[in-house]
N, C-alpha and C. Protein backbone atom coordinates (compact mmCIF):
# COMPACT_ATOMS: atom_id res chain seq x y z
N UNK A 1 60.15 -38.72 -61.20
CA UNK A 1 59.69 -37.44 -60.67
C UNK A 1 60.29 -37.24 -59.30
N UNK A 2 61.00 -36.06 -59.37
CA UNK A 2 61.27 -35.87 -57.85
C UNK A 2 60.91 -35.33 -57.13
N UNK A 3 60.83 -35.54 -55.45
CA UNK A 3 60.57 -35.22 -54.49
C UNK A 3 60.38 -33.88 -54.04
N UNK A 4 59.49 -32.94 -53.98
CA UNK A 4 59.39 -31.19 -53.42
C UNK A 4 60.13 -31.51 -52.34
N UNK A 5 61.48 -30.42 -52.54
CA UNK A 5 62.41 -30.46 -51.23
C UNK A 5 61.46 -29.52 -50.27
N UNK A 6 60.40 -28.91 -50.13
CA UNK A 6 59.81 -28.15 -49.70
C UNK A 6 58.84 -28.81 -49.07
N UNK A 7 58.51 -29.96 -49.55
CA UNK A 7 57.49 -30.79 -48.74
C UNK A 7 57.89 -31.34 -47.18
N UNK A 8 57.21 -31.01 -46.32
CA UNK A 8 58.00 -31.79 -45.23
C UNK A 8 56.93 -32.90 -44.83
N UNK A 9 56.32 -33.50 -45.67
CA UNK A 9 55.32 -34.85 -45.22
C UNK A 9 54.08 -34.38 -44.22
N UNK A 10 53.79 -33.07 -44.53
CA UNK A 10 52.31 -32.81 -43.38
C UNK A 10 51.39 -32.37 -44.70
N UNK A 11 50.19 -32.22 -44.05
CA UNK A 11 48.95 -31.82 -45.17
C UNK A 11 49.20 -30.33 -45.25
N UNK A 12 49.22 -29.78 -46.45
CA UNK A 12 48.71 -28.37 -46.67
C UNK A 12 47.31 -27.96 -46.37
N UNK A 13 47.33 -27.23 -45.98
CA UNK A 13 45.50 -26.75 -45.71
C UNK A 13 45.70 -25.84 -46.87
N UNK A 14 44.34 -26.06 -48.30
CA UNK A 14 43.83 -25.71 -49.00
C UNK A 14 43.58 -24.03 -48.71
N UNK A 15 43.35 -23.09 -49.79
CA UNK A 15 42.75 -21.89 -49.16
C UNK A 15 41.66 -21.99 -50.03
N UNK A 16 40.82 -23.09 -50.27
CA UNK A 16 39.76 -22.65 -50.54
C UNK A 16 38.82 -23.75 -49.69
N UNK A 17 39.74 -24.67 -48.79
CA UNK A 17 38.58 -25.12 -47.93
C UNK A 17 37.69 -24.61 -46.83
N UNK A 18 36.66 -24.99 -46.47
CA UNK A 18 35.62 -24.28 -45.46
C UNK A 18 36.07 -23.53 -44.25
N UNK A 19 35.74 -22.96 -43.81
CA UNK A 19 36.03 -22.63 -42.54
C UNK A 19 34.75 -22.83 -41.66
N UNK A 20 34.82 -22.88 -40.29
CA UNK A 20 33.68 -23.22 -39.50
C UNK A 20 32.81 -21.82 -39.52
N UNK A 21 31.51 -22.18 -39.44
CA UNK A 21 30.41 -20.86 -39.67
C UNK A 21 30.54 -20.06 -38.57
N UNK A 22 30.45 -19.39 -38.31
CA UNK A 22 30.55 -18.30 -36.82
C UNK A 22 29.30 -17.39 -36.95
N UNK A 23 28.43 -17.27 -36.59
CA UNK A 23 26.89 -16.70 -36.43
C UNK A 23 27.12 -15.73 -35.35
N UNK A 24 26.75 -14.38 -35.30
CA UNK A 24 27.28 -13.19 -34.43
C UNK A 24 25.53 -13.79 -33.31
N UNK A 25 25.93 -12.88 -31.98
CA UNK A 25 25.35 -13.34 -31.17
C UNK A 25 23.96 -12.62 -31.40
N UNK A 26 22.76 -12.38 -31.52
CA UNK A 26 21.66 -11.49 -31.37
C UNK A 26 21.55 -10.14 -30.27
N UNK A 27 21.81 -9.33 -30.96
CA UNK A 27 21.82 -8.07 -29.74
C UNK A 27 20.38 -7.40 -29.55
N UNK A 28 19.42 -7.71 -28.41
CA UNK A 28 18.24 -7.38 -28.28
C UNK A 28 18.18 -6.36 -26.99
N UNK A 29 17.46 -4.84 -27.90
CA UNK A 29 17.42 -3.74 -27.44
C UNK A 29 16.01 -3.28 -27.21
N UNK A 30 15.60 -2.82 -26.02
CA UNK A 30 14.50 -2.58 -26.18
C UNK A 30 14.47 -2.50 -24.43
N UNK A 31 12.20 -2.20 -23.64
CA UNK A 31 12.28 -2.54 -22.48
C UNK A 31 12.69 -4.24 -21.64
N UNK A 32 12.50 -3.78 -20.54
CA UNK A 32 12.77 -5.31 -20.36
C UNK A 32 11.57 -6.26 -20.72
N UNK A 33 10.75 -5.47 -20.56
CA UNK A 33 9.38 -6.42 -21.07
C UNK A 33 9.26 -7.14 -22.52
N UNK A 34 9.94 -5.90 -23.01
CA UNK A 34 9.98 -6.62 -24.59
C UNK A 34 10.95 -7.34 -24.66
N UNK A 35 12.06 -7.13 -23.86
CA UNK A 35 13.49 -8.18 -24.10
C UNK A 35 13.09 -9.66 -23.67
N UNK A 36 12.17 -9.46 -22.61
CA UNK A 36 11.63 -11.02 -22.25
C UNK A 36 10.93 -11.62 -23.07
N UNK A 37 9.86 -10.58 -23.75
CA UNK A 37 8.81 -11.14 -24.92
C UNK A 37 10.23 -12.09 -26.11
N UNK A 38 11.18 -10.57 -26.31
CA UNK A 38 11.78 -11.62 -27.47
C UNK A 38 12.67 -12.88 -27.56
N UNK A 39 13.16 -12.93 -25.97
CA UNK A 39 13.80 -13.74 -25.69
C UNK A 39 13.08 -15.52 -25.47
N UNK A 40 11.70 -14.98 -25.01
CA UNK A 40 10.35 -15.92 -25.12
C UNK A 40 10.05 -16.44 -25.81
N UNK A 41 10.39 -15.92 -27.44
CA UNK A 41 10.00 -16.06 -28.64
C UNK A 41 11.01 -16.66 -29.65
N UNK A 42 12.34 -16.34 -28.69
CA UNK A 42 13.54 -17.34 -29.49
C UNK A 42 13.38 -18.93 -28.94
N UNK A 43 12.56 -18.94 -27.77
CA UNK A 43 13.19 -20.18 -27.00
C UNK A 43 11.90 -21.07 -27.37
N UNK A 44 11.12 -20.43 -28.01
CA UNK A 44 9.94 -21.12 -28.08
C UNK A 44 8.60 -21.03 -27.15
N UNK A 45 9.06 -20.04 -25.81
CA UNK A 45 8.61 -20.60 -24.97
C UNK A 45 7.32 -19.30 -25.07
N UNK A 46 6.14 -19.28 -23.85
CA UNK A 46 5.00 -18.40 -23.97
C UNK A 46 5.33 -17.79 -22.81
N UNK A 47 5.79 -16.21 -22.65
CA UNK A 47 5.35 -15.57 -21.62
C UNK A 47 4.32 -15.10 -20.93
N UNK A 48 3.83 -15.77 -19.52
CA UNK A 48 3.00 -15.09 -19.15
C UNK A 48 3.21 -14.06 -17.91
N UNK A 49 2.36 -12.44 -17.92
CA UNK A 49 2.70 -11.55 -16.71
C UNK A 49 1.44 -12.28 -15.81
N UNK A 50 1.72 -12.54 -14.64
CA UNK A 50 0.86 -12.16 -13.72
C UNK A 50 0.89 -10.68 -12.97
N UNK A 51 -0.99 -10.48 -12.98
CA UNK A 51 -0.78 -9.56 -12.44
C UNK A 51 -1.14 -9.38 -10.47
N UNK A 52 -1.16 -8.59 -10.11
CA UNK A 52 -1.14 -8.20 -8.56
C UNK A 52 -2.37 -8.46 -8.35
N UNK A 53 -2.49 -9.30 -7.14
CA UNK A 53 -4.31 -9.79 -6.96
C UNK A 53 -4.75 -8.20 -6.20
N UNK A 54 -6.06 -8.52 -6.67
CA UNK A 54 -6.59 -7.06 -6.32
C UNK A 54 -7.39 -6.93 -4.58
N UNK A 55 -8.06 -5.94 -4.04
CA UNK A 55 -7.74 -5.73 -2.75
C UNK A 55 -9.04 -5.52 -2.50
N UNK A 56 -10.11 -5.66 -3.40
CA UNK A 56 -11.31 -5.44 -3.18
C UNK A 56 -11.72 -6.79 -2.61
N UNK A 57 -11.84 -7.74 -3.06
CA UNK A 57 -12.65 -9.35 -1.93
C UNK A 57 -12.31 -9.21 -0.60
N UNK A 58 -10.77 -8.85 -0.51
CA UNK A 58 -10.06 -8.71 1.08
C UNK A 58 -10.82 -7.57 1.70
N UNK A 59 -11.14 -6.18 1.06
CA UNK A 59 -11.69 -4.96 1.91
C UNK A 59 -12.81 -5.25 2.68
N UNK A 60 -13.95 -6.38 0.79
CA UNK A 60 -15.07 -6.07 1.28
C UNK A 60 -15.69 -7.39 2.44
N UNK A 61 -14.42 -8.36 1.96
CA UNK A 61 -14.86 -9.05 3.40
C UNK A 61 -14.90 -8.60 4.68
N UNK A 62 -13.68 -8.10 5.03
CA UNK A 62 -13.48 -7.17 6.41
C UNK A 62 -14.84 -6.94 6.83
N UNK A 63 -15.51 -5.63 5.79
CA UNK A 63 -16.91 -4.67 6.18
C UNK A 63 -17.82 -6.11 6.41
N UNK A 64 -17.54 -7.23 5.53
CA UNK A 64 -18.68 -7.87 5.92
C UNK A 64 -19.28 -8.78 7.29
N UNK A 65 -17.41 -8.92 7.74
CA UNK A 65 -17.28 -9.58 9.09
C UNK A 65 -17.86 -8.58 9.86
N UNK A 66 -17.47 -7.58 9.72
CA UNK A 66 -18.05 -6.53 10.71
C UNK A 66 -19.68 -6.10 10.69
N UNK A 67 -20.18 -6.24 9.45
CA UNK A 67 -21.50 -6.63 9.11
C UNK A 67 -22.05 -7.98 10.12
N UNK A 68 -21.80 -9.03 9.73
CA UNK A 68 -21.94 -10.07 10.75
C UNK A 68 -21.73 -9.76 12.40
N UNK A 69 -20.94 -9.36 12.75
CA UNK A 69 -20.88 -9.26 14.08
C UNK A 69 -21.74 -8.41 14.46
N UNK A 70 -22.34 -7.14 14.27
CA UNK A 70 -23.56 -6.24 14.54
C UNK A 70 -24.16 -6.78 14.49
N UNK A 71 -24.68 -8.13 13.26
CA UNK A 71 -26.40 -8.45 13.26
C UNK A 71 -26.68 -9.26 14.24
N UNK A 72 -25.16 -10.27 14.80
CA UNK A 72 -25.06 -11.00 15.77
C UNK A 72 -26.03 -10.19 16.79
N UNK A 73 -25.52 -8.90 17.17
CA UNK A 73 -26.37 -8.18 18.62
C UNK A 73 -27.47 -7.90 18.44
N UNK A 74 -28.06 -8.48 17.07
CA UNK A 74 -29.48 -8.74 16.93
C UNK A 74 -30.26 -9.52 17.28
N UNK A 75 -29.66 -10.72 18.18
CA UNK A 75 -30.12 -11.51 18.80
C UNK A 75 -30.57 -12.01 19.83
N UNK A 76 -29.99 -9.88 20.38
CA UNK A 76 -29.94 -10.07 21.88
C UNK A 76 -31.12 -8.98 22.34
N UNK A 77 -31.09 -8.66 20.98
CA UNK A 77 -32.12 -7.35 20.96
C UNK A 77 -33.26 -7.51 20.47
N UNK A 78 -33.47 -8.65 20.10
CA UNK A 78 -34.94 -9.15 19.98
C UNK A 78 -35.87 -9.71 21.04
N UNK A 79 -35.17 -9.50 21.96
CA UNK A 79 -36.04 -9.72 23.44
C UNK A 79 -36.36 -8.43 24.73
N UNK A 80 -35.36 -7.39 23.71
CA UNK A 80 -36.00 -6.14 24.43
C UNK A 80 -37.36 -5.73 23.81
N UNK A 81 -38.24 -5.15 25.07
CA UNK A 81 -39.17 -4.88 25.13
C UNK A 81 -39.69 -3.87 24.41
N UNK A 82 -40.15 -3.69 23.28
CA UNK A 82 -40.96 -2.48 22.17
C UNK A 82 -42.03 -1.86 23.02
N UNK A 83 -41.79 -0.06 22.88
CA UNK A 83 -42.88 0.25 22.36
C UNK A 83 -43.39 1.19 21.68
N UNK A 84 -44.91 1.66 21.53
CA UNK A 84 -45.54 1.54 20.83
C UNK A 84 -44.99 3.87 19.89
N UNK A 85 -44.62 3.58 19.09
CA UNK A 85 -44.26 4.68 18.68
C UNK A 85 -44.91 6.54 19.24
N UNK A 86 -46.74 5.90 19.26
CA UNK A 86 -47.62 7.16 19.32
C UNK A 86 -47.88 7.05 20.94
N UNK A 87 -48.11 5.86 21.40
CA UNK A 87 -48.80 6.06 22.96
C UNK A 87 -47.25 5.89 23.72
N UNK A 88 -46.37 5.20 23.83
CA UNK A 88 -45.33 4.64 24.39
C UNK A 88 -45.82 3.64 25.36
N UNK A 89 -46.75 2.83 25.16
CA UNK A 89 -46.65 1.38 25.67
C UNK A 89 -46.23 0.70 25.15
N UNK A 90 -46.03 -0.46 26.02
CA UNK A 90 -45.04 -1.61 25.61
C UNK A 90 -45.79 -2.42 24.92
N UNK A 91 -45.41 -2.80 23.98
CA UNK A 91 -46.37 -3.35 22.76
C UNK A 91 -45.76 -5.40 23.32
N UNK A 92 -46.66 -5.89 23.03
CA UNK A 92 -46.68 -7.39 23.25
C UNK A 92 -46.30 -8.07 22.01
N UNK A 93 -45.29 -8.47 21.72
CA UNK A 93 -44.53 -9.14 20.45
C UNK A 93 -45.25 -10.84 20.82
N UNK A 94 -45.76 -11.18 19.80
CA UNK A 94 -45.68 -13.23 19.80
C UNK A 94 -44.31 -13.67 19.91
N UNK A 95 -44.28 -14.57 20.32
CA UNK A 95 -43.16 -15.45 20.45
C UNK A 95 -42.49 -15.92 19.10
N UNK A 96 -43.53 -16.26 18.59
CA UNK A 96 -43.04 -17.00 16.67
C UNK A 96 -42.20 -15.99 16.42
N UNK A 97 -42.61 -14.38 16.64
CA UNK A 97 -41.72 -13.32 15.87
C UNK A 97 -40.55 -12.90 16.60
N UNK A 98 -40.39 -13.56 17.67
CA UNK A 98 -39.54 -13.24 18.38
C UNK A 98 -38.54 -14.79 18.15
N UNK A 99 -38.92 -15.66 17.74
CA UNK A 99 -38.52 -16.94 17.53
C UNK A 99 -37.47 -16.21 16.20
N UNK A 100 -38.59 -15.95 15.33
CA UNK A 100 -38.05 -15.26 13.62
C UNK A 100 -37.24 -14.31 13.71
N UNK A 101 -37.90 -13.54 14.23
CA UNK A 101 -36.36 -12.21 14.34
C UNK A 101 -34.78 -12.94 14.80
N UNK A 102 -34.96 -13.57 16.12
CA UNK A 102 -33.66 -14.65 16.55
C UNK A 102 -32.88 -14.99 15.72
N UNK A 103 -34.21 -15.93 14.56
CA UNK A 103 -33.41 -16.89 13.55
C UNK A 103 -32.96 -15.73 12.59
N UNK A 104 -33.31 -14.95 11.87
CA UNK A 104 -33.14 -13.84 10.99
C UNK A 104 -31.60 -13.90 11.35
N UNK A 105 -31.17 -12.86 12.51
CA UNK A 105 -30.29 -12.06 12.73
C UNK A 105 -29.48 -12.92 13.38
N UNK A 106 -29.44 -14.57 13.22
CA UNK A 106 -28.35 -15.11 13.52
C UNK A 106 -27.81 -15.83 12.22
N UNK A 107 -28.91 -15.82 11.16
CA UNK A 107 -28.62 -16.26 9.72
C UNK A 107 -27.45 -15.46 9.42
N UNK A 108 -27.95 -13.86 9.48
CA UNK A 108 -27.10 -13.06 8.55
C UNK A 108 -25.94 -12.66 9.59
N UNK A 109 -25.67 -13.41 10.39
CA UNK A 109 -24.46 -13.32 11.55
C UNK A 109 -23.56 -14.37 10.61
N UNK A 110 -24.34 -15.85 10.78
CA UNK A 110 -23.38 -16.68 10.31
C UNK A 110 -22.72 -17.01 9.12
N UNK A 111 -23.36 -16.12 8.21
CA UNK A 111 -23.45 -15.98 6.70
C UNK A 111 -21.94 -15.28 6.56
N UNK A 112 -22.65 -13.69 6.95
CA UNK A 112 -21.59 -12.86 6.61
C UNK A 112 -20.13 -12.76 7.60
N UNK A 113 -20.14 -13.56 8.55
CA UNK A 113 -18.94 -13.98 9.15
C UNK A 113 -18.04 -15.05 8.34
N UNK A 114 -18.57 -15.80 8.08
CA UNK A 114 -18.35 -17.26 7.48
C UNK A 114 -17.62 -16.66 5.75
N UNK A 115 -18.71 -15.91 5.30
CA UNK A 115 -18.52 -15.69 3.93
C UNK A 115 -18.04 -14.40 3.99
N UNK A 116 -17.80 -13.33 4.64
CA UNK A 116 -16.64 -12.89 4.82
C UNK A 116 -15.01 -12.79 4.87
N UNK A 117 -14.85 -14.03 5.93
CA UNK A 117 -13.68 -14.43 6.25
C UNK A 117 -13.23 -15.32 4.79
N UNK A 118 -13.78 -15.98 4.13
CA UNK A 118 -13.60 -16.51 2.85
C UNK A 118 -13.21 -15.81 2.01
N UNK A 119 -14.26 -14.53 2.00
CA UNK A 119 -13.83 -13.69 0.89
C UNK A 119 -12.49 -13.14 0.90
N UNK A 120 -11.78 -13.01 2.23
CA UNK A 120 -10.39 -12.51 2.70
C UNK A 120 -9.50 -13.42 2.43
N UNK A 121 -9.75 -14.49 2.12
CA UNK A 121 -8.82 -15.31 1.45
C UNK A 121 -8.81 -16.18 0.16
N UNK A 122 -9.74 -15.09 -0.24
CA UNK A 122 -9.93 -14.87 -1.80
C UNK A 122 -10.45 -16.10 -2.52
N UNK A 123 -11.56 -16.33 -1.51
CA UNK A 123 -12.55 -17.56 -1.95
C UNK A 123 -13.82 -17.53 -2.84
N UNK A 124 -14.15 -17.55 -3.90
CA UNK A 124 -15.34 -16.97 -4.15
C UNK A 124 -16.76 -17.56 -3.85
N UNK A 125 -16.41 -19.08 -3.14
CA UNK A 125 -17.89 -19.13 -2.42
C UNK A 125 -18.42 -18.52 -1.11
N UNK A 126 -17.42 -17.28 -0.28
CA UNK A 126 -17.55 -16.48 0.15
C UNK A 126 -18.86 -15.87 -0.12
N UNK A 127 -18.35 -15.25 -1.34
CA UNK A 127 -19.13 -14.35 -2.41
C UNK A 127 -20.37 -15.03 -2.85
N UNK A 128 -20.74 -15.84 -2.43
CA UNK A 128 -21.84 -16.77 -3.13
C UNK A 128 -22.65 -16.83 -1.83
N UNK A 129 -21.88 -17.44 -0.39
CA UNK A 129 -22.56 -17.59 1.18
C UNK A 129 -23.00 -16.58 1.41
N UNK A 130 -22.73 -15.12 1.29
CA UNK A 130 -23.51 -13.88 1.57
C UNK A 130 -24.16 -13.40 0.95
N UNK A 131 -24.05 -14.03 -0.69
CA UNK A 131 -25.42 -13.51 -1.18
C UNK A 131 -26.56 -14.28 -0.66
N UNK A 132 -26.25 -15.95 -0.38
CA UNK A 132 -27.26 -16.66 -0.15
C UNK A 132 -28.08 -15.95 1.24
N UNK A 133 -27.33 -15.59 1.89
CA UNK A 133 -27.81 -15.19 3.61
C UNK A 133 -28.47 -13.82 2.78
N UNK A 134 -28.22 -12.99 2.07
CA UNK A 134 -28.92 -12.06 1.84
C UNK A 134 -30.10 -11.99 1.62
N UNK A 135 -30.54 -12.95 0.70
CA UNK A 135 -31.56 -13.73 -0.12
C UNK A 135 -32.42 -14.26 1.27
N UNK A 136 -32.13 -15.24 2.03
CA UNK A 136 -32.93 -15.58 2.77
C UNK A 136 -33.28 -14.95 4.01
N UNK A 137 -32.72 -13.87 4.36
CA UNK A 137 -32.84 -13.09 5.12
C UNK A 137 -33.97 -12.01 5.00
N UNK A 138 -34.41 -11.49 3.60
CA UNK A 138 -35.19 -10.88 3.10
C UNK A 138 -36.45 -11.56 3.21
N UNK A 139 -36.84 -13.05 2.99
CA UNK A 139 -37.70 -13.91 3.03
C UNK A 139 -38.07 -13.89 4.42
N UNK A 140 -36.96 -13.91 5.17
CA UNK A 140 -37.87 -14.71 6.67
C UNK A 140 -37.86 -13.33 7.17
N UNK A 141 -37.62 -12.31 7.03
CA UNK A 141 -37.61 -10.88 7.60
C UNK A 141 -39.49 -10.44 7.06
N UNK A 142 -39.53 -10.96 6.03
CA UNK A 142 -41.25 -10.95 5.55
C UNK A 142 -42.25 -11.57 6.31
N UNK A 143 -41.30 -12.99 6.70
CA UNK A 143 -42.30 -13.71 7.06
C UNK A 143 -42.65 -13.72 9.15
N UNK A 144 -41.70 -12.70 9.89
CA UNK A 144 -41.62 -12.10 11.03
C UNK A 144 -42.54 -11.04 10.73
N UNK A 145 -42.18 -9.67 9.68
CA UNK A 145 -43.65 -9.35 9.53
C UNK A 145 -44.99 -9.03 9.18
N UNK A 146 -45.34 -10.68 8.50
CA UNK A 146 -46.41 -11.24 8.04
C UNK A 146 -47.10 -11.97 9.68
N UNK A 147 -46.22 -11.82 10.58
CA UNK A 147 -46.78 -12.57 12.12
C UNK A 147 -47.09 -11.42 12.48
N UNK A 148 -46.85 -10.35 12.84
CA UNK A 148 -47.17 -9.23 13.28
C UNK A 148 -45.60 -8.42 13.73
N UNK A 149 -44.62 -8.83 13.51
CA UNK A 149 -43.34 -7.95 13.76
C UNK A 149 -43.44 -6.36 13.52
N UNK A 150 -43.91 -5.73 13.37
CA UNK A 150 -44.15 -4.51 12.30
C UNK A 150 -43.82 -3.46 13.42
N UNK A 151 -43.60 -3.59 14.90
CA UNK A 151 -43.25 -2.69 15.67
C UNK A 151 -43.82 -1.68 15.94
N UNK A 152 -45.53 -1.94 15.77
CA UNK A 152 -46.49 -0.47 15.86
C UNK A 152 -46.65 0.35 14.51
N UNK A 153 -46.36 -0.43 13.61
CA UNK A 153 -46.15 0.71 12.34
C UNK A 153 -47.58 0.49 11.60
N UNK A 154 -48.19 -1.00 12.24
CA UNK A 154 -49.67 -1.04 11.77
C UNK A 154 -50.67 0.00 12.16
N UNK A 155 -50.45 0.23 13.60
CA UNK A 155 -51.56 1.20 14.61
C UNK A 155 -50.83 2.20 13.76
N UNK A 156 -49.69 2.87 13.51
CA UNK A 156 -49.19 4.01 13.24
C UNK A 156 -50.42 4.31 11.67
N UNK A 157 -50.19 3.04 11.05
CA UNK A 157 -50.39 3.87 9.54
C UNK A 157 -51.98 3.60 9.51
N UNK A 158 -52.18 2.40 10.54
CA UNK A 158 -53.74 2.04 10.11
C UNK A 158 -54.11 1.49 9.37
N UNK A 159 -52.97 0.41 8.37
CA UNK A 159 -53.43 -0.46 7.26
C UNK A 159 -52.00 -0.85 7.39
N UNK A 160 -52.28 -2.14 7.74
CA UNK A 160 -51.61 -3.67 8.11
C UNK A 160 -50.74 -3.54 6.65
N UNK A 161 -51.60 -3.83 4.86
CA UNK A 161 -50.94 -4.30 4.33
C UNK A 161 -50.11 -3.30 3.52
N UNK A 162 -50.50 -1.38 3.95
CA UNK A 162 -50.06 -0.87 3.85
C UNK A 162 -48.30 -0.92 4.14
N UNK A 163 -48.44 -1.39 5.58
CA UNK A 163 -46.99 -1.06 6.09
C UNK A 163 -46.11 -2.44 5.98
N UNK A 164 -46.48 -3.43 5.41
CA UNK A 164 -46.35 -4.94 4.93
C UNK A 164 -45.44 -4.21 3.10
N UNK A 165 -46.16 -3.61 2.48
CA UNK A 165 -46.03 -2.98 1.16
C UNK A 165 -44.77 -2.09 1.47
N UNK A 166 -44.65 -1.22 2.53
CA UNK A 166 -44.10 -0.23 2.73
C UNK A 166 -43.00 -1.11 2.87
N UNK A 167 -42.51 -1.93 3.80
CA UNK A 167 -41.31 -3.03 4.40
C UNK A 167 -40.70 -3.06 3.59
N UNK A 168 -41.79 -4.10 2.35
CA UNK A 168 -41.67 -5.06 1.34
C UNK A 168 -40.36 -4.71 0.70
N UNK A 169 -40.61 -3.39 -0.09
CA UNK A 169 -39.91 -2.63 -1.00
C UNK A 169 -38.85 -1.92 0.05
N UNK A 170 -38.83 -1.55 0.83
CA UNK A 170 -38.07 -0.52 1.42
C UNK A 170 -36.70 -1.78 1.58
N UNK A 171 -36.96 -3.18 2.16
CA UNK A 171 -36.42 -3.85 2.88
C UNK A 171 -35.54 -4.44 1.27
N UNK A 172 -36.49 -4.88 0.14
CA UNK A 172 -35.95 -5.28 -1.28
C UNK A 172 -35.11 -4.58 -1.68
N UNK A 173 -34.85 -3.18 -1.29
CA UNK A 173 -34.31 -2.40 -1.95
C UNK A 173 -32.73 -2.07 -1.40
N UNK A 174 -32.48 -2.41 0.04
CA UNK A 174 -31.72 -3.04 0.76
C UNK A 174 -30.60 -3.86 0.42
N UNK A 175 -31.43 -4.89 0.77
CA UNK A 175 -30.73 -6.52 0.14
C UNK A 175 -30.10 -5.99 -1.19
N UNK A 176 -31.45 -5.83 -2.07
CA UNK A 176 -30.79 -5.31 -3.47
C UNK A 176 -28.74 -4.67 -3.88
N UNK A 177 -29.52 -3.22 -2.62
CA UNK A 177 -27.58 -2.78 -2.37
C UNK A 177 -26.25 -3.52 -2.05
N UNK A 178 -27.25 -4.13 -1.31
CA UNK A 178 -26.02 -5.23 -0.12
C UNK A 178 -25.17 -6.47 -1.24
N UNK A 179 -26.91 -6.84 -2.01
CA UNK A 179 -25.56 -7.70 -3.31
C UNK A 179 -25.12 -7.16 -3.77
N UNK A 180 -25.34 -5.87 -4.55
CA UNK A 180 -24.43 -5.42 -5.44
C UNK A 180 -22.50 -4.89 -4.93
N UNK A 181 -23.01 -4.65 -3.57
CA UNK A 181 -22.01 -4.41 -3.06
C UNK A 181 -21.07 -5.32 -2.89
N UNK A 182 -21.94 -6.51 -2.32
CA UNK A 182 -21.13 -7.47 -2.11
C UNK A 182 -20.28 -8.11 -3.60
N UNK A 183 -20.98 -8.38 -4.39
CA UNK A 183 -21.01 -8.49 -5.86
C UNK A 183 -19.73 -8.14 -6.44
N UNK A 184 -19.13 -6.92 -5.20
CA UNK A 184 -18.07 -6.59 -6.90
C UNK A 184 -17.00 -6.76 -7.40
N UNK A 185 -16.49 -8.00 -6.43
CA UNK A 185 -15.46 -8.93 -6.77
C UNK A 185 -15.44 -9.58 -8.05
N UNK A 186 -17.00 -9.99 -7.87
CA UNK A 186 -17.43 -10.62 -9.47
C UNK A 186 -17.14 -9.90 -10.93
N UNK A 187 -18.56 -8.73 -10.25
CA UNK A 187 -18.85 -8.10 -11.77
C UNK A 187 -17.21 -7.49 -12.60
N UNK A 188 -16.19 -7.08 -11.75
CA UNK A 188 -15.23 -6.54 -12.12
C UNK A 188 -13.84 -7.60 -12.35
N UNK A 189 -14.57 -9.19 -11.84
CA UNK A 189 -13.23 -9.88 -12.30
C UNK A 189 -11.86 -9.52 -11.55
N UNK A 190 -12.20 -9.68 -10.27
CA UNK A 190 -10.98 -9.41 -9.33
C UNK A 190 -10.08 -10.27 -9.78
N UNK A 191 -8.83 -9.85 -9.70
CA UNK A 191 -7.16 -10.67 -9.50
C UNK A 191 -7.47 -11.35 -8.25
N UNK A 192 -7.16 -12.94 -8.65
CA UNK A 192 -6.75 -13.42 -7.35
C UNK A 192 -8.04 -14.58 -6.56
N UNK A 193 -9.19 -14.16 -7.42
CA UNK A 193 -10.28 -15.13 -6.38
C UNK A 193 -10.15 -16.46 -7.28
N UNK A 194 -10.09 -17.75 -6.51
CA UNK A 194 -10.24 -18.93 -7.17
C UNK A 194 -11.46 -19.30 -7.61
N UNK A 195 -11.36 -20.37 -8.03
CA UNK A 195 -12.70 -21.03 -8.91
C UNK A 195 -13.62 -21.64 -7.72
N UNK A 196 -13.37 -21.59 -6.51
CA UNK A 196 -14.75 -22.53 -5.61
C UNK A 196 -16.02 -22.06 -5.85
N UNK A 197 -16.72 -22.69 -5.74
CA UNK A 197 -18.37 -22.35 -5.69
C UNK A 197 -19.19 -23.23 -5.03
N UNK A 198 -19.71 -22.16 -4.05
CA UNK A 198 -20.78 -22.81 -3.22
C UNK A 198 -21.91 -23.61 -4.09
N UNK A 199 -22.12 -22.98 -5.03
CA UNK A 199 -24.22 -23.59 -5.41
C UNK A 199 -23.30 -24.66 -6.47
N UNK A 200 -22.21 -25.21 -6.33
CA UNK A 200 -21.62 -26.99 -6.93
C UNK A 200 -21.55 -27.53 -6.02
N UNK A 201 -21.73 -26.91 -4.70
CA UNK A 201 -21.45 -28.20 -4.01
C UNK A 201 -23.11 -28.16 -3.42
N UNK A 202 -23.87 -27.44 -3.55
CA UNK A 202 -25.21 -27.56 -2.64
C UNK A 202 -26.17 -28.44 -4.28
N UNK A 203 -25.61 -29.00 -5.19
CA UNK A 203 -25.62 -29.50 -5.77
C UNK A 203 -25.97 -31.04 -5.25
């Protein structure tokens, strides 16, 4: 048998062997949001958006520092001299209530300064320290006038537990606002406040 003068000793490449696969590239059209979703979704991976922390803990701390610093000058003003609404004499305060009022209005100084400035940096035991000062502020504000604090409003009405009743509620109803206000970092799930909590660590 003789030799193909046509052969020159190299391999023929077959035309029916393979060729290498070539896969066209994925062309993904759409927003960018969705181009990230799908691009997220090729890689395996989970997109998450964060969103913009919100501006309410920061506002309502501000009002609350500034809250605090007024009640502060409540401390200075519990040693001015009262009086009496109907006659204008100077009515004689006890000391205990003048002790209580002191402590009162330096509670809700240190509270809402403290838990203010927290709340501005988006702390939520902020949010927890000014409700607490709220709460106890209402208590010892009862118990100033359950001593006789009442500022003439007894002689005024003529029944002690009348104007004790009258406080009670007027003063509950107060506080009441003040949490909710303070509150609404919570109820609405602000962007941005961390997980601290005061009543785990008074634990």
């Amino acid at each position: 048998m003789q030799p193909n003068p046509w052969d020159d000793g190299g391999q023929s490449e077959s035309p029916s062997s393979p060729s290498p696969n070539v896969y066209p590239e994925p062309i993904i059209v759409g927003m960018p949001q969705q181009i990230n979703q799908q691009m997220g979704q090729q890689m395996g991976q989970q997109i998450v958006y964060l969103q913009p922390q919100s501006s309410s803990p920061k506002v309502l701390g501000i009002f609350v520092i500034i809250w605090g610093a007024i009640s502060f000058l409540g401390v200075f003003l519990s040693f001015i001299p009262l009086e009496d609404p109907t006659t204008g004499e100077k009515l004689i305060v006890p000391v205990s209530v003048i002790m209580v009022n002191v402590m009162n209005s330096a509670l809700v100084a240190i509270t809402c300064m403290l838990g203010g400035y927290w709340m501005t940096q988006y702390k939520k035991k902020g949010i927890h320290l000014v409700l607490i000062g709220i709460i106890l502020s209402y208590f010892v504000g009862l118990a100033g006038l359950a001593l006789g604090g009442d500022g003439g409003l007894g002689e005024l009405l003529g029944d002690d537990s009348a104007v004790f009743a009258v406080v009670a509620v007027s003063e509950g109803i107060c506080s009441v606002i003040c949490g909710l206000l303070v509150a609404i970092p919570l109820m609405n799930a602000a962007q941005g406040l961390d997980e601290s909590s005061l009543f785990s660590q008074l634990k």
